[in-house]
N, C-alpha and C. Protein backbone atom coordinates (compact mmCIF):
# COMPACT_ATOMS: atom_id res chain seq x y z
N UNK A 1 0.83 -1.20 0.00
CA UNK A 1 0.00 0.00 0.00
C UNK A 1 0.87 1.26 0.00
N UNK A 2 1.53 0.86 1.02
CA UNK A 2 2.70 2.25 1.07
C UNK A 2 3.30 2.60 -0.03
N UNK A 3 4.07 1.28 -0.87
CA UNK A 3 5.04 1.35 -1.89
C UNK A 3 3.88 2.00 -3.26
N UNK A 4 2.65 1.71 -3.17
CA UNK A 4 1.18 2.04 -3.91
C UNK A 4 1.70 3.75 -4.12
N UNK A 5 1.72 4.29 -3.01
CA UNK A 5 1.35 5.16 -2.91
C UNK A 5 2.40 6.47 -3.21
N UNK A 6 3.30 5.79 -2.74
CA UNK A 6 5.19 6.50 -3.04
C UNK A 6 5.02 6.58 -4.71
N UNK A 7 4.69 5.44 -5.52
CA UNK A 7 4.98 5.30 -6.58
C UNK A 7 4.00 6.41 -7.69
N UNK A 8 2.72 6.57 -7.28
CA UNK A 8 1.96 7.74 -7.35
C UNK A 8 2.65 8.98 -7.20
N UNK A 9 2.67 9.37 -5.92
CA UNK A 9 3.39 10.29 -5.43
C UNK A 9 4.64 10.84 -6.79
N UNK A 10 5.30 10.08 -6.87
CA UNK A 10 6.64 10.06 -7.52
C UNK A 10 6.36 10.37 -9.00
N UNK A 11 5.23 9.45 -9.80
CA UNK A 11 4.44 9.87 -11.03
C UNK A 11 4.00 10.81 -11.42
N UNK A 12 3.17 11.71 -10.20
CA UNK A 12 2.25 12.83 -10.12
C UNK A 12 3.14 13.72 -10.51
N UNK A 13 4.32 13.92 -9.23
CA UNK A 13 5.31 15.29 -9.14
C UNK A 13 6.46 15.35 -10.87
N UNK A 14 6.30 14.13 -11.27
CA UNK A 14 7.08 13.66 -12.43
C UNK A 14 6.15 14.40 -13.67
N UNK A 15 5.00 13.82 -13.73
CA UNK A 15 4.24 14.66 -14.64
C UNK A 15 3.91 16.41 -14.51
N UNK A 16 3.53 16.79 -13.23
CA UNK A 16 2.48 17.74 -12.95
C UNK A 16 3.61 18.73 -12.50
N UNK A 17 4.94 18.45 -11.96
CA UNK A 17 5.65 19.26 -12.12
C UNK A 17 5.43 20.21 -10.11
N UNK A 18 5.46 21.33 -10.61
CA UNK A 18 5.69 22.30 -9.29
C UNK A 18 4.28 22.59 -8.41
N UNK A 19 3.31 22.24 -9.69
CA UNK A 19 1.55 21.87 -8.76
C UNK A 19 1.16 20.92 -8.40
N UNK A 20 2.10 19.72 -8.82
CA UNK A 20 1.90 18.73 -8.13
C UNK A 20 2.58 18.69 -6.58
N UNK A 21 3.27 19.29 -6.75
CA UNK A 21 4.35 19.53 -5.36
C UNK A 21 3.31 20.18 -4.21
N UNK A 22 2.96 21.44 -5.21
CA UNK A 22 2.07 22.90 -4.11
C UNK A 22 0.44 22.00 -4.13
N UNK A 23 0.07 20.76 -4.53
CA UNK A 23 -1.43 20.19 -4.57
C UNK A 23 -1.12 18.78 -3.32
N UNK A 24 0.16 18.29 -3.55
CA UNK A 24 0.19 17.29 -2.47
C UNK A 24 0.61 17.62 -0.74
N UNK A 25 1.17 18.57 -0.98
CA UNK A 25 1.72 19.91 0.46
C UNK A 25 0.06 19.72 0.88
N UNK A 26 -0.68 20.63 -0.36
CA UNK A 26 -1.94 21.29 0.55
C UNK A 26 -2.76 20.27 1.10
N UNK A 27 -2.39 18.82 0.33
CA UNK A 27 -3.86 17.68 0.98
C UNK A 27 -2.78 17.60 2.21
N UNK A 28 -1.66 17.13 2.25
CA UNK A 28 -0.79 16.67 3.43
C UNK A 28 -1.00 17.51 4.53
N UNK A 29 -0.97 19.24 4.31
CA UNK A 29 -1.15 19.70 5.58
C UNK A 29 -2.83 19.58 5.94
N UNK A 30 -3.53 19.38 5.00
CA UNK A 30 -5.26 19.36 5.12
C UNK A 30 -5.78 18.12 5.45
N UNK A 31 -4.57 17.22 6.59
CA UNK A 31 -4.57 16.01 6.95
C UNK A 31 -4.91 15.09 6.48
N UNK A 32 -4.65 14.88 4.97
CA UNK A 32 -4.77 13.76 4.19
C UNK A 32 -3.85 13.60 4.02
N UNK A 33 -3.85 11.74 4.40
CA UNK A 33 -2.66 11.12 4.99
C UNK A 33 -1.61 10.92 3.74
N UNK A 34 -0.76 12.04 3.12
CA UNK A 34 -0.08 11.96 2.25
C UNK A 34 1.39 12.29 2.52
N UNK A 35 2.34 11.29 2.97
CA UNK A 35 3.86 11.68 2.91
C UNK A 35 4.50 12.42 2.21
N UNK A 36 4.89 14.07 3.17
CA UNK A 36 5.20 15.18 2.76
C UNK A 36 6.81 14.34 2.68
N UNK A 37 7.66 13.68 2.81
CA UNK A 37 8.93 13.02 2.52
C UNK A 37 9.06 13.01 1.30
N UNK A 38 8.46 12.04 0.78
CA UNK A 38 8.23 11.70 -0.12
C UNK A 38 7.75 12.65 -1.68
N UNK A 39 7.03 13.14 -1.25
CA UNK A 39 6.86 14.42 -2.27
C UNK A 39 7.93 15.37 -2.36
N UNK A 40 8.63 15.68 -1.49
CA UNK A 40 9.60 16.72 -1.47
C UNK A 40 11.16 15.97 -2.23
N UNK A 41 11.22 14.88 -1.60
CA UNK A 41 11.98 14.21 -1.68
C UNK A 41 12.07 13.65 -3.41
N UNK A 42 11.46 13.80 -4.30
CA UNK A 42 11.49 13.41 -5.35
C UNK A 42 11.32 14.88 -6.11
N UNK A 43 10.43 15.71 -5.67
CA UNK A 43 10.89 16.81 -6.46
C UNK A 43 12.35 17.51 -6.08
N UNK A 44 13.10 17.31 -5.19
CA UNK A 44 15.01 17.15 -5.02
C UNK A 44 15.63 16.48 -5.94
N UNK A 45 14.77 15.14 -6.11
CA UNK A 45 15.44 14.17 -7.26
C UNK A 45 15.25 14.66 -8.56
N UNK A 46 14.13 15.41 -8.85
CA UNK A 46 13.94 16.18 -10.54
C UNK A 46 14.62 16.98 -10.25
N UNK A 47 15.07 17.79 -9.18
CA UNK A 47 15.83 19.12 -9.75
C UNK A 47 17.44 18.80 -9.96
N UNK A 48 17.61 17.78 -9.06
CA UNK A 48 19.16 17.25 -9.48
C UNK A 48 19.29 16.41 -10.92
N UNK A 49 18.31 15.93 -11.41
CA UNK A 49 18.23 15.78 -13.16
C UNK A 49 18.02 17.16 -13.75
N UNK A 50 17.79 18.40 -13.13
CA UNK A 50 18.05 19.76 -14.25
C UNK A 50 16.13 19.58 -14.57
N UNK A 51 15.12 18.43 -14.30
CA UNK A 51 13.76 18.93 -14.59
C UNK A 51 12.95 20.13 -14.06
N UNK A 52 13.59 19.96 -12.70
CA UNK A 52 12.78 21.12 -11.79
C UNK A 52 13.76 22.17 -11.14
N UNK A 53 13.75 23.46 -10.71
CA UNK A 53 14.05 24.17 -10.11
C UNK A 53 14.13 24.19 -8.29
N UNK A 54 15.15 23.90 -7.86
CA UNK A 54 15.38 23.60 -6.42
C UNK A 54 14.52 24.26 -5.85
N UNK A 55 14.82 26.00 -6.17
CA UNK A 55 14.12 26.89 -5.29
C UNK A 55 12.38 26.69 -5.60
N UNK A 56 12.28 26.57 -6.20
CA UNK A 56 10.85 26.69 -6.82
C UNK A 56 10.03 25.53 -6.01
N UNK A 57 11.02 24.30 -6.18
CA UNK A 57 10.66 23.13 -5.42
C UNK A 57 10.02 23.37 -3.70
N UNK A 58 11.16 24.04 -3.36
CA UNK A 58 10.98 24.04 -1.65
C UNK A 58 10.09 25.37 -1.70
N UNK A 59 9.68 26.17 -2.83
CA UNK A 59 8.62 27.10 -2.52
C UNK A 59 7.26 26.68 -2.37
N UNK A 60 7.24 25.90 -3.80
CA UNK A 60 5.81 25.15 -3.67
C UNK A 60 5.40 24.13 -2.69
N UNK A 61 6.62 23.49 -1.93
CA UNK A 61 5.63 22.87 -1.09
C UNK A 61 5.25 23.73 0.10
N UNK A 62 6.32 24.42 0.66
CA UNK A 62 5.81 25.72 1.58
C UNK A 62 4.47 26.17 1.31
N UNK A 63 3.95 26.43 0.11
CA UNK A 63 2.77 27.70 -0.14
C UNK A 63 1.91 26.39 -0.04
N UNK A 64 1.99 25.09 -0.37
CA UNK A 64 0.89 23.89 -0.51
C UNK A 64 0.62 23.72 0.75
N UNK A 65 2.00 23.69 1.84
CA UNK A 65 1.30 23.29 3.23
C UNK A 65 0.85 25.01 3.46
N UNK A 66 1.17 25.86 3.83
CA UNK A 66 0.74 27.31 4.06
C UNK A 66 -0.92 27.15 3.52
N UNK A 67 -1.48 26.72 2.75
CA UNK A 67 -2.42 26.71 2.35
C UNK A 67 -3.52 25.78 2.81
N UNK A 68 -3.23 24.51 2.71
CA UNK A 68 -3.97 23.13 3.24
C UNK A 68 -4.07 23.66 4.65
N UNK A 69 -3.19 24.51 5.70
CA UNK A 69 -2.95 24.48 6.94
C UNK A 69 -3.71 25.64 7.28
N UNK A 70 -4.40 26.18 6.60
CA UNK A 70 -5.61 27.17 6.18
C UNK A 70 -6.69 26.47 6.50
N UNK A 71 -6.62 25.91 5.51
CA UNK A 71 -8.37 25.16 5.68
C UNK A 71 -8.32 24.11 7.46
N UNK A 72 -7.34 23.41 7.81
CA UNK A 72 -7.26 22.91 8.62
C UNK A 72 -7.58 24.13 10.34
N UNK A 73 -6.77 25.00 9.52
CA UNK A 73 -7.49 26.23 11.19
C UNK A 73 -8.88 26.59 10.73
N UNK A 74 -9.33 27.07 9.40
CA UNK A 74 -10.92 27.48 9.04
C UNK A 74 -11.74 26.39 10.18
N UNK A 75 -11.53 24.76 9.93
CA UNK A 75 -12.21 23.76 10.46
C UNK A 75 -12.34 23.92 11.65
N UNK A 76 -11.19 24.39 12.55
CA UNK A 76 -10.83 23.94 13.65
C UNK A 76 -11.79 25.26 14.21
N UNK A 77 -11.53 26.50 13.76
CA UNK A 77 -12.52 27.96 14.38
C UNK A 77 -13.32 27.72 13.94
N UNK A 78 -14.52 27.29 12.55
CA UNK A 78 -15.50 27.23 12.63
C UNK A 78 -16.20 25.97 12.82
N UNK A 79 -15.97 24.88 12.89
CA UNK A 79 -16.41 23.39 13.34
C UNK A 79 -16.16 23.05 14.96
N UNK A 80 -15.12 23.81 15.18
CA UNK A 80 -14.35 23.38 16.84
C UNK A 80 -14.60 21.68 16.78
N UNK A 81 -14.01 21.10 18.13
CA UNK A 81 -13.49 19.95 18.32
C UNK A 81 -14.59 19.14 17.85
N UNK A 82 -16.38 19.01 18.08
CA UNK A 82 -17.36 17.89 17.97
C UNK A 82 -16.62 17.48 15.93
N UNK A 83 -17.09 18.80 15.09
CA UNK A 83 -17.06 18.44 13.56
C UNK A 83 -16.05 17.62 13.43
N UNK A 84 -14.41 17.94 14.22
CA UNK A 84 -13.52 17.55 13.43
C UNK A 84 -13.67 15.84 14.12
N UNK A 85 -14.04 15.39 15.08
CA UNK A 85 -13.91 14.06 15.70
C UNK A 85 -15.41 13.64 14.86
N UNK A 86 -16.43 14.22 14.42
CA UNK A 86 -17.60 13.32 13.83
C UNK A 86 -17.27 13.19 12.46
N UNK A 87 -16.34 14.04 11.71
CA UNK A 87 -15.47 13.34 10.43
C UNK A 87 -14.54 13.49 10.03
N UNK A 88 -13.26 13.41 11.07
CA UNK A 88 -12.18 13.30 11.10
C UNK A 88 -11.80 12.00 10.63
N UNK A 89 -12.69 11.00 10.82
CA UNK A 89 -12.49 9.51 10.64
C UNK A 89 -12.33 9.01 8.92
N UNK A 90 -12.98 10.13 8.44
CA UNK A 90 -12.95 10.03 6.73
C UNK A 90 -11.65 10.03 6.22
N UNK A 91 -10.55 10.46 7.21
CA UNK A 91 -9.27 11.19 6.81
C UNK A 91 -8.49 10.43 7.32
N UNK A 92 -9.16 9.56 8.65
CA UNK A 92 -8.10 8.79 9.54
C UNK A 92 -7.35 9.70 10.50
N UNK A 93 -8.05 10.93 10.73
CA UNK A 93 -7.92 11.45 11.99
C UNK A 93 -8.61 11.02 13.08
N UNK A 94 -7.73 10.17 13.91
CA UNK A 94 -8.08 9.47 15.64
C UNK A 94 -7.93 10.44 16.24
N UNK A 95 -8.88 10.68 17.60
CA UNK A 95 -9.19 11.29 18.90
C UNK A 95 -7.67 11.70 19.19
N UNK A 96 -7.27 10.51 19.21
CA UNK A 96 -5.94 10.39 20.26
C UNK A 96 -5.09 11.40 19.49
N UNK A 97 -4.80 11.43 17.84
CA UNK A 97 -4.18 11.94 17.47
C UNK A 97 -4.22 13.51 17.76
N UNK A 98 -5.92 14.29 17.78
CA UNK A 98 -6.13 15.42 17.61
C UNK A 98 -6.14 15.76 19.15
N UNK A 99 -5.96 14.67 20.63
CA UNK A 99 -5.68 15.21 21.53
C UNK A 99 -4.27 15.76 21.74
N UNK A 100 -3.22 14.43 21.22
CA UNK A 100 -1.87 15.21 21.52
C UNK A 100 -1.49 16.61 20.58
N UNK A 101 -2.19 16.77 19.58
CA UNK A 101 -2.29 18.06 19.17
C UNK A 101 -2.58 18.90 19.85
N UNK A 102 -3.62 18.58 20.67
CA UNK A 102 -4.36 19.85 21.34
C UNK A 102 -3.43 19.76 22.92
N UNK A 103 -2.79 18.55 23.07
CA UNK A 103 -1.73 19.12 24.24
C UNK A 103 -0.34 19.56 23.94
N UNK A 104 -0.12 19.64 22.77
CA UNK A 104 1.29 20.02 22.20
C UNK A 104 1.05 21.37 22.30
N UNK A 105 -0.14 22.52 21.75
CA UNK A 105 -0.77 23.56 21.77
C UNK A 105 -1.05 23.85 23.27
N UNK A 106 -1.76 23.23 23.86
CA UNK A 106 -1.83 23.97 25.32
C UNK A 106 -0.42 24.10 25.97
N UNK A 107 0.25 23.23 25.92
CA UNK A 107 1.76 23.58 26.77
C UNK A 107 2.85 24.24 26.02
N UNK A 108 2.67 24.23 24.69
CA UNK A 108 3.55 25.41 24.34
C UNK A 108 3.34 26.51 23.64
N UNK A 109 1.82 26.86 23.66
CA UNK A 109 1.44 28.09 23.08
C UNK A 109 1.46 28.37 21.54
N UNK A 110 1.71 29.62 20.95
CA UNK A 110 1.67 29.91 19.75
C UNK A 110 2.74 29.41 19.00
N UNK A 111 3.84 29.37 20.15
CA UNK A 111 5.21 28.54 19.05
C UNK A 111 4.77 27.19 19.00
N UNK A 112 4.17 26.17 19.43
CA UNK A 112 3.96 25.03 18.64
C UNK A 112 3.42 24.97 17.31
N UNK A 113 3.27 26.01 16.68
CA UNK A 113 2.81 25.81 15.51
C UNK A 113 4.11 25.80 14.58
N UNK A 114 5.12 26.81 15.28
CA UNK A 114 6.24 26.86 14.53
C UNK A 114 7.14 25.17 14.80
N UNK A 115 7.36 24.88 15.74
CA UNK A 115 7.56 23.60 16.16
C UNK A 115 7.33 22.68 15.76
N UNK A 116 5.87 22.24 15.99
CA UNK A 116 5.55 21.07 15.33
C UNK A 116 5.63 20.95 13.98
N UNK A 117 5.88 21.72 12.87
CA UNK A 117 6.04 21.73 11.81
C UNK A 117 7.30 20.39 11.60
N UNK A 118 7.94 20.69 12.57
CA UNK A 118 9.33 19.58 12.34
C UNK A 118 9.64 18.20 12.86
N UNK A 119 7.95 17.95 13.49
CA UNK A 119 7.65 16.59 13.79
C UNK A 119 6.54 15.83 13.38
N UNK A 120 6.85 14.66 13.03
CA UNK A 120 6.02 13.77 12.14
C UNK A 120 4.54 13.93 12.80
N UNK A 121 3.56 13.48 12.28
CA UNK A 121 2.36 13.36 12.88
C UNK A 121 1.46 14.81 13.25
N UNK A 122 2.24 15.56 14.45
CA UNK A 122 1.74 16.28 15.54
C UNK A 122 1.96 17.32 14.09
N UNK A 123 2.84 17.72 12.97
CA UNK A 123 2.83 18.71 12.07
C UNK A 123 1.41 18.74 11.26
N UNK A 124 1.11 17.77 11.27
CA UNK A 124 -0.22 17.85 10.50
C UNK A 124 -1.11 18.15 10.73
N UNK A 125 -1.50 17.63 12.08
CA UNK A 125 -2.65 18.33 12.99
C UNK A 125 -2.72 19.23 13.56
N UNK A 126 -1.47 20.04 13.93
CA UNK A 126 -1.32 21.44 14.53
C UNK A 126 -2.23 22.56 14.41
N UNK A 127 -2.91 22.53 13.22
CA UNK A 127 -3.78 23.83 13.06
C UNK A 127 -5.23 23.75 13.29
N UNK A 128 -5.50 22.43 13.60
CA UNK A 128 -6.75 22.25 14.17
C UNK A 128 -6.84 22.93 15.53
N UNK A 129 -6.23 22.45 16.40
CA UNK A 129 -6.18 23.35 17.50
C UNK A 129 -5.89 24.83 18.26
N UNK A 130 -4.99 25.28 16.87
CA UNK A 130 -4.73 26.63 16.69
C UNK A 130 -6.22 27.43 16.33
N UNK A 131 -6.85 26.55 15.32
CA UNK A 131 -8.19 26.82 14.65
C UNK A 131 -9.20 27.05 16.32
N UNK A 132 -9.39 25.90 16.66
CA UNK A 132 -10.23 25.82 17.53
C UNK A 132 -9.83 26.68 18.60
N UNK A 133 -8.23 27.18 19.39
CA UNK A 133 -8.20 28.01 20.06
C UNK A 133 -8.26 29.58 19.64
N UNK A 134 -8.90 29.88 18.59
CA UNK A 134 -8.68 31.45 17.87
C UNK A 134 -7.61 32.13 17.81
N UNK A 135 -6.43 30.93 17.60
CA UNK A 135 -5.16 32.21 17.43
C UNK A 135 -5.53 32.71 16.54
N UNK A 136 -4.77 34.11 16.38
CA UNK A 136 -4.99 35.30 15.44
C UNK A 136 -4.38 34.35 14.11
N UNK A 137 -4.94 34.64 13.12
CA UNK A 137 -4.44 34.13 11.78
C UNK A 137 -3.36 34.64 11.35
N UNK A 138 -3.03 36.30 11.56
CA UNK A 138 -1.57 36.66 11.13
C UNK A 138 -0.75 36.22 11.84
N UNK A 139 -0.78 35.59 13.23
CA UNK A 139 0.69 35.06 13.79
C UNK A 139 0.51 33.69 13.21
N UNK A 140 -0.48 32.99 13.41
CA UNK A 140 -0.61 31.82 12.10
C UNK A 140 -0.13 31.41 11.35
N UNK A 141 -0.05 32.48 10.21
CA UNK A 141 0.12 32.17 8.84
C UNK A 141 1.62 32.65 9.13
N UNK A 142 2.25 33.51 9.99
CA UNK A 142 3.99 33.63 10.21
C UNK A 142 4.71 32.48 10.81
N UNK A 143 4.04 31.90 11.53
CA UNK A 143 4.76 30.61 12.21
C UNK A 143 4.33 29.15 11.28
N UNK A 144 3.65 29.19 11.07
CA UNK A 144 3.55 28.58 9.90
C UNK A 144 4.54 27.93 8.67
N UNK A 145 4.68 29.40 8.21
CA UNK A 145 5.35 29.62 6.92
C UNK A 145 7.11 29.47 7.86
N UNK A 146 7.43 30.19 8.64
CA UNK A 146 8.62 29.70 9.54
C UNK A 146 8.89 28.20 9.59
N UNK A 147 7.89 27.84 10.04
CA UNK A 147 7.95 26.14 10.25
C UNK A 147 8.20 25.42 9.01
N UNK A 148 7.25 25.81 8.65
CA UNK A 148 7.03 24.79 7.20
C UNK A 148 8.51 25.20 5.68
N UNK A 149 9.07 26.16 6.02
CA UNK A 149 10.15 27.00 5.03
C UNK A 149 11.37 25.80 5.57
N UNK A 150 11.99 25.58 6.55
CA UNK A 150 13.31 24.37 6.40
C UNK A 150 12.89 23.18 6.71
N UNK A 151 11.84 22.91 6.75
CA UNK A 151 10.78 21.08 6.89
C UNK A 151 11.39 20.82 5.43
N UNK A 152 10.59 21.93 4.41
CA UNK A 152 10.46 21.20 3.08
C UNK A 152 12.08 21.80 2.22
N UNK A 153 12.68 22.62 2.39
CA UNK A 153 14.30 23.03 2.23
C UNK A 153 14.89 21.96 2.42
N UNK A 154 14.94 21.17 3.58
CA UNK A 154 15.63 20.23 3.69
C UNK A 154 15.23 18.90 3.14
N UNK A 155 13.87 18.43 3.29
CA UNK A 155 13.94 17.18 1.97
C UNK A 155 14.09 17.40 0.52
N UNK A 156 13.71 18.73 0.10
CA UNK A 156 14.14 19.02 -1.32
C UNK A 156 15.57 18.82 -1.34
N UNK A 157 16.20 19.49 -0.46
CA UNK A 157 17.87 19.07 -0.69
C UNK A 157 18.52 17.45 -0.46
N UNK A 158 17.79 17.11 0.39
CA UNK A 158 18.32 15.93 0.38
C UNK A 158 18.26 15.21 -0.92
N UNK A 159 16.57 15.00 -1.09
CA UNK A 159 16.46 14.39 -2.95
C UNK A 159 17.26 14.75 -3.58
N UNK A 160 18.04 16.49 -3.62
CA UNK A 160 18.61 16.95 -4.91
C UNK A 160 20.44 16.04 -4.42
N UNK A 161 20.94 16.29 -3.65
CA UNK A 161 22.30 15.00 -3.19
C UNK A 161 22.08 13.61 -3.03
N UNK A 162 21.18 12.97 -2.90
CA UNK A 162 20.74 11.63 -3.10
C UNK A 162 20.33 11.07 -4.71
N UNK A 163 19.69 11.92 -5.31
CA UNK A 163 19.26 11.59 -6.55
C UNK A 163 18.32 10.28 -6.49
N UNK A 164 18.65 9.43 -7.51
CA UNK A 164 18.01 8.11 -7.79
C UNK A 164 17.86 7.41 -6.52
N UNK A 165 18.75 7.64 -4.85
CA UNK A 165 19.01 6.63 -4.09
C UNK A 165 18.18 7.73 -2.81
N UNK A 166 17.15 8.35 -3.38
CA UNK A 166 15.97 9.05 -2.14
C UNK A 166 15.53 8.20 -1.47
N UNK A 167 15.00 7.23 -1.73
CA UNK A 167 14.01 6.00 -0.87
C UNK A 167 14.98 5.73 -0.24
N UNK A 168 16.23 5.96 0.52
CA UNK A 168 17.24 4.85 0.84
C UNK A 168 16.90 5.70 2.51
N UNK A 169 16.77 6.75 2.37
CA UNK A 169 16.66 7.68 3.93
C UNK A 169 14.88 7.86 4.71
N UNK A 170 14.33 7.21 3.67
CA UNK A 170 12.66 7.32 3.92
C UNK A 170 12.89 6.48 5.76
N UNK A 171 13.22 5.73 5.83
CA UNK A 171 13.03 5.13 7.03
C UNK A 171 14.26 5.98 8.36
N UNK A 172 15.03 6.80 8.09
CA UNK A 172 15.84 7.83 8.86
C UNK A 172 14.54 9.32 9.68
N UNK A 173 14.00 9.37 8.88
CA UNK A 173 13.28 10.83 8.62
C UNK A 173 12.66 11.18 10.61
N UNK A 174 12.37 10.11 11.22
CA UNK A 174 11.49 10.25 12.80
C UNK A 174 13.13 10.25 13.61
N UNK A 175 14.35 9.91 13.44
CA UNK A 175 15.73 10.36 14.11
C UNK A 175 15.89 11.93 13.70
N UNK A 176 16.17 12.17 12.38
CA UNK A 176 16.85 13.18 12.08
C UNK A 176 15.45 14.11 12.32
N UNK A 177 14.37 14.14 12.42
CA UNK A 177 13.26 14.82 12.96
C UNK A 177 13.79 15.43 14.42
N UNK A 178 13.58 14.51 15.30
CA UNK A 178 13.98 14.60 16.67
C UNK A 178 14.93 15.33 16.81
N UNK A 179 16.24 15.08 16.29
CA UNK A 179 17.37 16.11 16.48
C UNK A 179 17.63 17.09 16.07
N UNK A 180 16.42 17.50 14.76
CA UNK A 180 16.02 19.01 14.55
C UNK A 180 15.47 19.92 15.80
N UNK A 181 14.81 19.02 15.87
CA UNK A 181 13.78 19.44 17.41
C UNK A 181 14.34 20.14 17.99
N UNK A 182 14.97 18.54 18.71
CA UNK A 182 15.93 19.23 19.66
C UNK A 182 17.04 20.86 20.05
N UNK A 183 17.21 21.03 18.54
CA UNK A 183 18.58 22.11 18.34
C UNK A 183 17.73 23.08 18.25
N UNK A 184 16.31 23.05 17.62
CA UNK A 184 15.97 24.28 17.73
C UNK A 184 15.47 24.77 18.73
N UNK A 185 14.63 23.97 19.85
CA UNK A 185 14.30 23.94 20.92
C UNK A 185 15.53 24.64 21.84
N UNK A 186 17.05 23.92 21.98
CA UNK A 186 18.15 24.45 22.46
C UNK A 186 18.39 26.01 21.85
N UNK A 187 18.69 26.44 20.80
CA UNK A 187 18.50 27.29 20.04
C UNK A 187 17.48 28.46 20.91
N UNK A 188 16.45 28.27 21.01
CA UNK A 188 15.44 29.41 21.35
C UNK A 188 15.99 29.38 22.99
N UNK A 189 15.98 28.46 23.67
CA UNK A 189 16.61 28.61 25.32
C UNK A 189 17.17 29.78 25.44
N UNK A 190 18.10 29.10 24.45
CA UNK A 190 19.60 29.85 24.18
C UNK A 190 19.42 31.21 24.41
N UNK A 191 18.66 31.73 23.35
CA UNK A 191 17.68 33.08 22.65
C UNK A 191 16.87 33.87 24.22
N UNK A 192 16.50 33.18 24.80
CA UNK A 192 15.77 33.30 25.59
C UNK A 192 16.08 33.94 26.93
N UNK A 193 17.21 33.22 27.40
CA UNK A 193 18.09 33.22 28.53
C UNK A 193 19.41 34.48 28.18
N UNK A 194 19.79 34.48 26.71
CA UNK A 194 20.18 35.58 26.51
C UNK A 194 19.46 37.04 26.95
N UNK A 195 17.89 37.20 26.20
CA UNK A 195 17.51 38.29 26.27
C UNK A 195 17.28 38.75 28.06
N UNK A 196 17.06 37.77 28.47
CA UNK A 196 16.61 37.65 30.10
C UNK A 196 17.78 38.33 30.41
N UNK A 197 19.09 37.75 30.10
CA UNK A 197 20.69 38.23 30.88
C UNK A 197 20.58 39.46 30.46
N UNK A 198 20.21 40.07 29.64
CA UNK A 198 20.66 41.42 28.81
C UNK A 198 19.82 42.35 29.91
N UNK A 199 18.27 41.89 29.99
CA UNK A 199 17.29 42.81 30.79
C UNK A 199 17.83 42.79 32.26
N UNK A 200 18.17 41.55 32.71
CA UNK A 200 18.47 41.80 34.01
C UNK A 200 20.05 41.60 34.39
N UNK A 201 21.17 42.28 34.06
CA UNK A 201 22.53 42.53 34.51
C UNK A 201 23.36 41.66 35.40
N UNK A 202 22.87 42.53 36.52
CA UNK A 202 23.14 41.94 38.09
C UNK A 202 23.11 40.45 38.01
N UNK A 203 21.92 39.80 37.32
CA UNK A 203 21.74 38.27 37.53
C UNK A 203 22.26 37.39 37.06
């Protein structure tokens, strides 16, 4: 089924080019269960054959999830939690899934949207709960586009240095996830504890 579906995937972006890229982003972030890896990851592989344009590549899937991740907050503010659990199931969105969403969001606020962008699963569902808690749409659509801008940079590049041998890292992607995490997570501390030292001297 999987290999079904890669092989599609791989056909689509082969034919359809840079809307196939910005059409499979938007179902992927619009929680249809479509491996954003995989799509990115092969339009890397056309641009290292000279078919596609790198930059263009990692634009369109940005504006595809930026977009799908639209309709996913529309749902979430105007359906709130009953709509998305009475047909979430059409999509293969589980309870369980759209709860740890909604606790990834309660404990870390507006930056989980920027965050979760860089972890499997919890990236997809993120804007349901953003939806349903009324964040403002312009910090939204900025953390968002933050998030979602080196998610898809970096599998486009990988495809484009891997070439023909992309499928070989498909099963790496939930490690090297995590240790994104991680650095950026360290990263903002970092950021954080700086500005704190600056305001307060003495301490």
């Amino acid at each position: 089924m999987l290999e079904s579906v890669n092989q599609w995937i791989q056909h689509s972006v082969g034919q359809w080019g840079y809307l196939a890229v910005f059409l499979l982003m938007l179902l992927e972030s619009a929680n249809i269960p479509i491996p954003s890896e995989v799509t990115m990851l092969v339009g890397g592989l056309l641009a290292s054959q000279g078919k596609l344009n790198f930059w263009v590549v990692g634009l369109a899937g940005t504006a595809g999830n930026l977009v799908g991740s639209w309709a996913s907050y529309a749902l979430g503010r105007t359906g709130g939690r009953a709509l998305i659990l009475r047909y979430g199931r059409y999509v293969r969105l589980r309870e369980k899934e759209l709860d740890h969403s909604e606790r990834w969001f309660a404990r870390y606020g507006d930056s989980a949207v920027f965050f979760s962008r860089l972890l499997p699963v919890v990236r997809t569902f993120i804007s349901l709960p953003a939806g349903i808690a009324e964040m403002p749409l312009g910090r939204f659509t900025i953390y968002t586009t933050l998030g979602c801008l080196p998610w898809t940079f970096a599998l486009t590049w990988t495809g484009l240095l891997l070439g023909d041998h992309w499928e070989s890292v498909l099963g790496y992607f939930h490690d090297a996830t995590a240790v994104i995490v991680v650095a950026a997570v360290v990263l903002v501390g970092l950021l954080v504890w700086r500005s704190h030292r600056r305001r307060n001297p003495r301490k």
